[in-house]
PDB file of N, CA and C in Angstrom:
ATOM      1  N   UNK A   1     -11.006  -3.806  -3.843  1.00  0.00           N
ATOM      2  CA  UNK A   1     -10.876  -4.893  -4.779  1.00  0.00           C
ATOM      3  C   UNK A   1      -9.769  -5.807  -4.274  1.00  0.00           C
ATOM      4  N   UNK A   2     -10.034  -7.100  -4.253  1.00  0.00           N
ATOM      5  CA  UNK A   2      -9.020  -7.975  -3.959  1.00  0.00           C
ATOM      6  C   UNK A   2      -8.526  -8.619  -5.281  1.00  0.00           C
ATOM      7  N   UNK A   3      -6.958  -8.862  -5.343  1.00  0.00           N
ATOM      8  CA  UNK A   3      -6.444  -9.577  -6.169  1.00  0.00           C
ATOM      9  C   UNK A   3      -5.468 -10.820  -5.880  1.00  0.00           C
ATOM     10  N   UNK A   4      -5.759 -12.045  -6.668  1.00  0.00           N
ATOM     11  CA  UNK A   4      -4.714 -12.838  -6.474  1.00  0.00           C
ATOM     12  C   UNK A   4      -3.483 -12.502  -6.504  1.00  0.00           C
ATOM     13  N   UNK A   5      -2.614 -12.958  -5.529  1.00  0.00           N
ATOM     14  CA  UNK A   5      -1.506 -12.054  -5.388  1.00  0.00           C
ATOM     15  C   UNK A   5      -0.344 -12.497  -6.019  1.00  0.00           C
ATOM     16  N   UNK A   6      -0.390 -13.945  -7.219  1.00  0.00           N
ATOM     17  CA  UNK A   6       0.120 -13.866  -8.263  1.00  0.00           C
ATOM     18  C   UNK A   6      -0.196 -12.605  -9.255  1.00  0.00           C
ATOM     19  N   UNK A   7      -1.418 -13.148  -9.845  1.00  0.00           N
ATOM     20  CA  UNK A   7      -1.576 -11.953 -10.535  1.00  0.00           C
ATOM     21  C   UNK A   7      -1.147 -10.621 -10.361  1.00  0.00           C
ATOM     22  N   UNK A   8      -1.767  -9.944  -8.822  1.00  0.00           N
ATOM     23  CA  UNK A   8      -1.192  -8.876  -8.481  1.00  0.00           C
ATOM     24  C   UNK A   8       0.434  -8.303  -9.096  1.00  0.00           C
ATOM     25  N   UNK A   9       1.579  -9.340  -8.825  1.00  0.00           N
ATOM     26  CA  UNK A   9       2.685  -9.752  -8.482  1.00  0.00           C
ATOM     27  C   UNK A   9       3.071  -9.473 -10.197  1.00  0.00           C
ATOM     28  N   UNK A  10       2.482  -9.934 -10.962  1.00  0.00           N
ATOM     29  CA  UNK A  10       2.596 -10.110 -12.443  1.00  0.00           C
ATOM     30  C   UNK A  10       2.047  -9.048 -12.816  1.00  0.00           C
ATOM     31  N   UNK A  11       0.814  -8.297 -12.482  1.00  0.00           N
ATOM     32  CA  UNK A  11       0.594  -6.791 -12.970  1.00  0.00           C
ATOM     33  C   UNK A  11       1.829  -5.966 -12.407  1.00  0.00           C
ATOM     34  N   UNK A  12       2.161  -5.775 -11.648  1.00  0.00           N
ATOM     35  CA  UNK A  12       2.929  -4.560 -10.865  1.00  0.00           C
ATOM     36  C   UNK A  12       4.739  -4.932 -11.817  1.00  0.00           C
ATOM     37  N   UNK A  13       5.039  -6.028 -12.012  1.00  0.00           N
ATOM     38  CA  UNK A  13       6.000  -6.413 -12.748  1.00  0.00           C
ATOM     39  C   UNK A  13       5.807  -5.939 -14.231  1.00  0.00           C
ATOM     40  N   UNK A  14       4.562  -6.092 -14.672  1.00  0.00           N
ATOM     41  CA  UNK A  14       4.658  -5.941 -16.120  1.00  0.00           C
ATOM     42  C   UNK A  14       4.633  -4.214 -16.105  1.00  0.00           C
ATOM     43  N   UNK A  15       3.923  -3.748 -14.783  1.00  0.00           N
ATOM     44  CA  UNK A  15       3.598  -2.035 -15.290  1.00  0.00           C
ATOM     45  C   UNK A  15       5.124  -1.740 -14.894  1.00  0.00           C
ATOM     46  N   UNK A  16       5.500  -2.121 -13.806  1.00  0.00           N
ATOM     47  CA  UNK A  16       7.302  -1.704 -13.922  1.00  0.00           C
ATOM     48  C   UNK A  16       8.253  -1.710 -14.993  1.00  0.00           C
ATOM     49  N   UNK A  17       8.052  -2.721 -15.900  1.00  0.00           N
ATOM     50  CA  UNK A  17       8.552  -2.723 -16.987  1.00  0.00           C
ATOM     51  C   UNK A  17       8.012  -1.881 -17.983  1.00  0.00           C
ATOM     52  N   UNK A  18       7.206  -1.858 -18.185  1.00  0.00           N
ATOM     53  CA  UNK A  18       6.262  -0.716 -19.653  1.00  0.00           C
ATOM     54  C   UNK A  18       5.939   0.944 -18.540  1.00  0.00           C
ATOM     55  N   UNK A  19       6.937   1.109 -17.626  1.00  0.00           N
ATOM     56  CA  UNK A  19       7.264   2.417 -17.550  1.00  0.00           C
ATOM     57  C   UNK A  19       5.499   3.046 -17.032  1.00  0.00           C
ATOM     58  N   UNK A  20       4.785   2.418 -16.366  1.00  0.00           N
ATOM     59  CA  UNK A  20       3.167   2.839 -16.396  1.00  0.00           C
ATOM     60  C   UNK A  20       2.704   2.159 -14.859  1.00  0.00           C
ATOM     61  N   UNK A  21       1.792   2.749 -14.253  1.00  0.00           N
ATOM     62  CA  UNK A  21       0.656   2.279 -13.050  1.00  0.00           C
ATOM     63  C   UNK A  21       0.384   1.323 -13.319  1.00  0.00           C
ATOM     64  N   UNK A  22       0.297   0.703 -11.718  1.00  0.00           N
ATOM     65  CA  UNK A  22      -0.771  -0.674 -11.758  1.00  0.00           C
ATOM     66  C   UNK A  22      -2.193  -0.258 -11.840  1.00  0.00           C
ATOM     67  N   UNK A  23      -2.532   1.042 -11.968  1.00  0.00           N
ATOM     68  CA  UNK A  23      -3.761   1.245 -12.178  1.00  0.00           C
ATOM     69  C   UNK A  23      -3.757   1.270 -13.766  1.00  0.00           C
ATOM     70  N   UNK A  24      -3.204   2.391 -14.073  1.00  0.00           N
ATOM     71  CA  UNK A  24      -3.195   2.376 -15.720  1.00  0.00           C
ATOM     72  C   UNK A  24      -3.405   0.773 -16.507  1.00  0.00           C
ATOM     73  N   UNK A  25      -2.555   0.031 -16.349  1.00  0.00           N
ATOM     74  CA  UNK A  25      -2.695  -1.265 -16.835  1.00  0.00           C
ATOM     75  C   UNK A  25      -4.093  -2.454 -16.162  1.00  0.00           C
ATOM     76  N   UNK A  26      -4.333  -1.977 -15.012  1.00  0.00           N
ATOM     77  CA  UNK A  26      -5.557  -2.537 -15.305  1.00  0.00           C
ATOM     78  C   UNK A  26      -6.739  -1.931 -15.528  1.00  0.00           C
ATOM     79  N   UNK A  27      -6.909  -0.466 -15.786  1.00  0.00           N
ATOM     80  CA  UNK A  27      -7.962  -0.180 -16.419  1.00  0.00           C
ATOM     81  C   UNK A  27      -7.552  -0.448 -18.312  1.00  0.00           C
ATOM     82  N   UNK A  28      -6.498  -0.176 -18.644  1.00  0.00           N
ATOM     83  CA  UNK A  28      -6.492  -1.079 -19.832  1.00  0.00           C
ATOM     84  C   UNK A  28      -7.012  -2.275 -20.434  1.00  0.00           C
ATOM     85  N   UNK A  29      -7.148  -3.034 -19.150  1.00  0.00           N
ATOM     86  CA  UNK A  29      -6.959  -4.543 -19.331  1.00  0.00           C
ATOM     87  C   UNK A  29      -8.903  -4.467 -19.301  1.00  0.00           C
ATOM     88  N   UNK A  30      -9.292  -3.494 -18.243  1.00  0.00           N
ATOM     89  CA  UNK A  30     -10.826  -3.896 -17.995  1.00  0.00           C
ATOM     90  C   UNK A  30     -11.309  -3.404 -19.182  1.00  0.00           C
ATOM     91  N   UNK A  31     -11.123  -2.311 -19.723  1.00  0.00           N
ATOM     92  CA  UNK A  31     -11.789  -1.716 -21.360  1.00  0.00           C
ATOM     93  C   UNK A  31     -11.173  -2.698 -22.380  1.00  0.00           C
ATOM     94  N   UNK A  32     -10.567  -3.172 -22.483  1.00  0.00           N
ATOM     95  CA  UNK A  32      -9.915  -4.268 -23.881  1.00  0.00           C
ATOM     96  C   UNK A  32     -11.145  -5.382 -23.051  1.00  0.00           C
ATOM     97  N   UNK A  33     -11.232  -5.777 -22.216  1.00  0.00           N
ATOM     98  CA  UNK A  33     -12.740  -6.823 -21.820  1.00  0.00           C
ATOM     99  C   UNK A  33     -13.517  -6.817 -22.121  1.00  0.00           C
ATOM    100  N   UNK A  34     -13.963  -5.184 -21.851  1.00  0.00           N
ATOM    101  CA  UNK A  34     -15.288  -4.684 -21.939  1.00  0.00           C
ATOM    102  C   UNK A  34     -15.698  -4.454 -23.103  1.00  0.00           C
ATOM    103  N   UNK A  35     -14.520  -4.113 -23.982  1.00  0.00           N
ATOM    104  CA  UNK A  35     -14.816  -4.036 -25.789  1.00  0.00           C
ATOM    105  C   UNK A  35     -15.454  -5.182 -26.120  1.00  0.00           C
ATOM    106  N   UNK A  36     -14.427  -6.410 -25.652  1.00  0.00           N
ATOM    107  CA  UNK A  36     -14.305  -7.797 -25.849  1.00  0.00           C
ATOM    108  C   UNK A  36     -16.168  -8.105 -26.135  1.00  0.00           C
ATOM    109  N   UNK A  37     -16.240  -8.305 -24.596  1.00  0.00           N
ATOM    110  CA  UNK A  37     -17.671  -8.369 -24.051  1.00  0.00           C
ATOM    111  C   UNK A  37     -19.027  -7.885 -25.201  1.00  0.00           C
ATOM    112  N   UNK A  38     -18.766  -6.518 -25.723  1.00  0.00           N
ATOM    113  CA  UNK A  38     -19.618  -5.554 -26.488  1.00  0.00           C
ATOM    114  C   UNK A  38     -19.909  -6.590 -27.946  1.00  0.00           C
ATOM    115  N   UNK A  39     -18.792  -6.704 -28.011  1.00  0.00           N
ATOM    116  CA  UNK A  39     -18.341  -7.649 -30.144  1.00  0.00           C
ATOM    117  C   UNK A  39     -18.608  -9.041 -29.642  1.00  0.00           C
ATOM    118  N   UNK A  40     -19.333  -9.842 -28.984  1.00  0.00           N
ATOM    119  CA  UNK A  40     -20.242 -10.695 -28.914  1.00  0.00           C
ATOM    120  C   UNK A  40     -21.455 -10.706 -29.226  1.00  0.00           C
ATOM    121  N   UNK A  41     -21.620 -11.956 -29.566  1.00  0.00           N
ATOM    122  CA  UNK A  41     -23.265 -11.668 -29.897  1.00  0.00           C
ATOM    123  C   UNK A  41     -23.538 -12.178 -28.634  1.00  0.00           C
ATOM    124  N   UNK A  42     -25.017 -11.664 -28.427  1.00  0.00           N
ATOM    125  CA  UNK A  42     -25.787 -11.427 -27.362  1.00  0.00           C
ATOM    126  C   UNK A  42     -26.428 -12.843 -27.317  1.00  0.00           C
ATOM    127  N   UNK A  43     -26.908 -13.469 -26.100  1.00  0.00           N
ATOM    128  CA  UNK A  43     -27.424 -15.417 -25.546  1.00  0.00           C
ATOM    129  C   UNK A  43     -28.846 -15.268 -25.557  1.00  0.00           C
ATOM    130  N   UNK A  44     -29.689 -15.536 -25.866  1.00  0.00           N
ATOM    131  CA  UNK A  44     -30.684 -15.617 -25.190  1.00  0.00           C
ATOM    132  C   UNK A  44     -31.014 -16.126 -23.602  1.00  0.00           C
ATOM    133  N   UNK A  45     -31.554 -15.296 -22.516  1.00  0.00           N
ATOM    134  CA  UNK A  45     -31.152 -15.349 -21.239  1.00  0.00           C
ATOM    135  C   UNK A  45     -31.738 -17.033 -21.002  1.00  0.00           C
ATOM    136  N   UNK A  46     -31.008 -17.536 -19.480  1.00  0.00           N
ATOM    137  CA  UNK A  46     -31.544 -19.039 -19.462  1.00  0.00           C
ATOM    138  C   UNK A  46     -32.798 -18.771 -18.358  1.00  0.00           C
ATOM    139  N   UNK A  47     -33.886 -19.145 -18.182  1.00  0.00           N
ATOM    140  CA  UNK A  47     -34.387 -19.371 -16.947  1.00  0.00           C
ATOM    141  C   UNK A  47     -33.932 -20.207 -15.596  1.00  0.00           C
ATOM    142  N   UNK A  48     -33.785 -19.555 -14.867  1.00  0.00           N
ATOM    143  CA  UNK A  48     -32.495 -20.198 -13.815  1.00  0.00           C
ATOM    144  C   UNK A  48     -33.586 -20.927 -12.397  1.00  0.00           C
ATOM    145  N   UNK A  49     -33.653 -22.099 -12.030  1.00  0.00           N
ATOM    146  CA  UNK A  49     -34.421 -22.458 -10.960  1.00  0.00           C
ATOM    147  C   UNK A  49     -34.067 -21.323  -9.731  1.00  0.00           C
ATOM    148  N   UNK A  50     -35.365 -21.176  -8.851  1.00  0.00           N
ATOM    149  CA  UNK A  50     -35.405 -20.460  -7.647  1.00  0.00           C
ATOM    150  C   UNK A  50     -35.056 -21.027  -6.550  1.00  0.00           C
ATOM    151  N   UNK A  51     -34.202 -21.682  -5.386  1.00  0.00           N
ATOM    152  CA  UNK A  51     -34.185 -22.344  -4.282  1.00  0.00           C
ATOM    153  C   UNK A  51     -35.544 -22.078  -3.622  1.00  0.00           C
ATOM    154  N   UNK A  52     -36.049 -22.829  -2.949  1.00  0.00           N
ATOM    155  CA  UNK A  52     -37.052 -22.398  -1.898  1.00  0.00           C
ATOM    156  C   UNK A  52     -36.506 -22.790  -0.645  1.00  0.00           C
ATOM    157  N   UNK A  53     -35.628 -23.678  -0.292  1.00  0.00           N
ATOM    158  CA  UNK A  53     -35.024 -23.887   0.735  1.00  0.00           C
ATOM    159  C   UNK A  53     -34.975 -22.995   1.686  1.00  0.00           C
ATOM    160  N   UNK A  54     -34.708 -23.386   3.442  1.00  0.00           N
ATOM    161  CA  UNK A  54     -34.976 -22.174   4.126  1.00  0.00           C
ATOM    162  C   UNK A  54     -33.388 -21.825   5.041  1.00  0.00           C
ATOM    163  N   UNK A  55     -33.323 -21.483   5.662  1.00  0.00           N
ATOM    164  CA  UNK A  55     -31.623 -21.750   6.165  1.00  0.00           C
ATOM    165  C   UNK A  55     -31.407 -20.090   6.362  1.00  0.00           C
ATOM    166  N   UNK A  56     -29.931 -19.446   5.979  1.00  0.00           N
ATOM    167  CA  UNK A  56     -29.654 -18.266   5.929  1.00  0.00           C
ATOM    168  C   UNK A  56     -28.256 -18.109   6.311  1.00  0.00           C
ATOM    169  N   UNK A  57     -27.708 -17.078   7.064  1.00  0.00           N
ATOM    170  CA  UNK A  57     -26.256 -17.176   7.697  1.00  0.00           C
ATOM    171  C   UNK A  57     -25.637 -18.095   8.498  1.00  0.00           C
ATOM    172  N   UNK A  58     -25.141 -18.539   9.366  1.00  0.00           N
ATOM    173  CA  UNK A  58     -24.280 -18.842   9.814  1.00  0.00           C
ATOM    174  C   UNK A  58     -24.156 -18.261  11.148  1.00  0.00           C
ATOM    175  N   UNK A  59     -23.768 -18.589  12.408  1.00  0.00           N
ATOM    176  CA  UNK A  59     -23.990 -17.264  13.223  1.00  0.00           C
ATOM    177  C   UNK A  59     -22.605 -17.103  13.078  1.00  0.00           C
ATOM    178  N   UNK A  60     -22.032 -15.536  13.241  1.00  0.00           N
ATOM    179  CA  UNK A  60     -20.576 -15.012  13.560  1.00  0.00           C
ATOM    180  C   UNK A  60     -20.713 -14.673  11.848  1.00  0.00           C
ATOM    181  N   UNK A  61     -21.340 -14.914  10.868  1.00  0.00           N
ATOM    182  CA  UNK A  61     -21.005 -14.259   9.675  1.00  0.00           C
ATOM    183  C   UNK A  61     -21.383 -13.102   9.201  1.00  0.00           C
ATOM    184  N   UNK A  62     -20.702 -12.378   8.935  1.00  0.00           N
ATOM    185  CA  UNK A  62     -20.705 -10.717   8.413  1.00  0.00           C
ATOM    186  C   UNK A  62     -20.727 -10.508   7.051  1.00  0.00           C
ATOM    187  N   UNK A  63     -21.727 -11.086   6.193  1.00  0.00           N
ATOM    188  CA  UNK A  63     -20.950 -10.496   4.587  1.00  0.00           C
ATOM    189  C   UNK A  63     -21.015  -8.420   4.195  1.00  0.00           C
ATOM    190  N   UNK A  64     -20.617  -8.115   5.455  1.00  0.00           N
ATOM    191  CA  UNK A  64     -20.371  -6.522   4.778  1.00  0.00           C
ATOM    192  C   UNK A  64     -18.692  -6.546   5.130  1.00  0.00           C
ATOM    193  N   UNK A  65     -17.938  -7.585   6.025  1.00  0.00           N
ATOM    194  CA  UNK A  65     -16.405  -7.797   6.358  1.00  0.00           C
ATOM    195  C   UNK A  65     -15.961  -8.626   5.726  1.00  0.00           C
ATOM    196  N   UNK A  66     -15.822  -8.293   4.382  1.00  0.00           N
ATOM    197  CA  UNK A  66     -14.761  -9.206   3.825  1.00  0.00           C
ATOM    198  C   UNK A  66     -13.587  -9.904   3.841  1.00  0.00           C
ATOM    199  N   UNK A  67     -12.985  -9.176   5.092  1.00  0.00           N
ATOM    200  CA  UNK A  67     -11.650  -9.962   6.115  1.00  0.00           C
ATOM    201  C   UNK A  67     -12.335 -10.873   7.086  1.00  0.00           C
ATOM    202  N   UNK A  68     -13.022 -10.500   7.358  1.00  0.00           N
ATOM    203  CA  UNK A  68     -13.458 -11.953   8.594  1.00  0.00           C
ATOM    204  C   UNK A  68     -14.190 -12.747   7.715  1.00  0.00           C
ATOM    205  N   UNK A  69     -14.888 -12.472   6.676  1.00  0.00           N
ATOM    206  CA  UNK A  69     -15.511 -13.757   5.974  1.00  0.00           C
ATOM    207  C   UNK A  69     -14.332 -14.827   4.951  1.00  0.00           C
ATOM    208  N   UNK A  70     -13.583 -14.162   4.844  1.00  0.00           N
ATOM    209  CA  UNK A  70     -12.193 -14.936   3.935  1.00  0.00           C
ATOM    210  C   UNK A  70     -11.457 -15.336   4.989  1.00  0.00           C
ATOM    211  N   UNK A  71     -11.591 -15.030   5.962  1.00  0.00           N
ATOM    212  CA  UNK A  71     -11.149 -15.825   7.552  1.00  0.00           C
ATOM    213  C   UNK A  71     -11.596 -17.144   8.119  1.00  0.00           C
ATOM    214  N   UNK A  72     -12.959 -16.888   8.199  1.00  0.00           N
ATOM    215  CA  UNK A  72     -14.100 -17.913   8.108  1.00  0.00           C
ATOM    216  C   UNK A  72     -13.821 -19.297   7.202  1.00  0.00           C
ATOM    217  N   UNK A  73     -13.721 -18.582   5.991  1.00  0.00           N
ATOM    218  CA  UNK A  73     -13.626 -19.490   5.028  1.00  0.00           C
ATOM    219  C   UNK A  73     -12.567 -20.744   4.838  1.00  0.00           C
ATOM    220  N   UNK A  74     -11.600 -20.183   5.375  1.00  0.00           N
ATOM    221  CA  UNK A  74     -10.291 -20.465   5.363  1.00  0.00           C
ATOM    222  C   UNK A  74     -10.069 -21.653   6.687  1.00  0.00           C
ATOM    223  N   UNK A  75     -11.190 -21.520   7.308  1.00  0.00           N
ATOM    224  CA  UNK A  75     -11.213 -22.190   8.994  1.00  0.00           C
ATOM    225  C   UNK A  75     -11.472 -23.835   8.758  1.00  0.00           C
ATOM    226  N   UNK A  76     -10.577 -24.595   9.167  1.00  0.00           N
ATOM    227  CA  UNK A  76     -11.093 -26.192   8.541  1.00  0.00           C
ATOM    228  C   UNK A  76     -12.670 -26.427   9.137  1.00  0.00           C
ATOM    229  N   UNK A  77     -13.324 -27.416   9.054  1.00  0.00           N
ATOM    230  CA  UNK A  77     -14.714 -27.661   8.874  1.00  0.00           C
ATOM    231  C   UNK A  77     -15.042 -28.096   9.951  1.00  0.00           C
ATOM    232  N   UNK A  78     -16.018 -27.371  10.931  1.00  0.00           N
ATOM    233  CA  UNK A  78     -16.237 -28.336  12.001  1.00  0.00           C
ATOM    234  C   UNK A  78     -15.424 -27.261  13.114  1.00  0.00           C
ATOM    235  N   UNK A  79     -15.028 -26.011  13.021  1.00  0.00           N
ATOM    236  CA  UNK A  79     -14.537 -25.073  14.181  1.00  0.00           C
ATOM    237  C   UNK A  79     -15.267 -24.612  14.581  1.00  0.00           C
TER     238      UNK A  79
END
């Protein structure tokens, strides 16, 4: 799992203070969501258009390496 490393920075601060894991506090945080999530009422789903377009990767792109693709990404336009 990747985290913004504010956030990160602000979990690990707050669990230092309340004496607890940076795990503990964010599985807290994901079940208080997930409650959240439950005590909604439910959307009726949208029908979402299909692309038909043809295209695909990129050459040099890996989406199973999530370090070289946030590498990639990061590369100005035109490298």
């Amino acid at each position: 799992m990747r985290l913004d490393e504010g956030l990160l920075r602000a979990v690990k601060q707050y669990a230092a203070g309340a004496d607890r894991t940076v795990t503990s506090v964010l599985e807290e945080a994901l079940r208080r969501l997930l409650a959240d999530v439950d005590r909604q009422p439910s959307r009726p789903r949208s029908a979402l258009p299909v692309s038909t377009a043809g295209g695909g990767l990129l050459p040099g792109v890996d989406l199973d390496d999530s370090a070289a693709l946030a590498e990639l990404m990061d590369e100005p336009a035109g490298r």
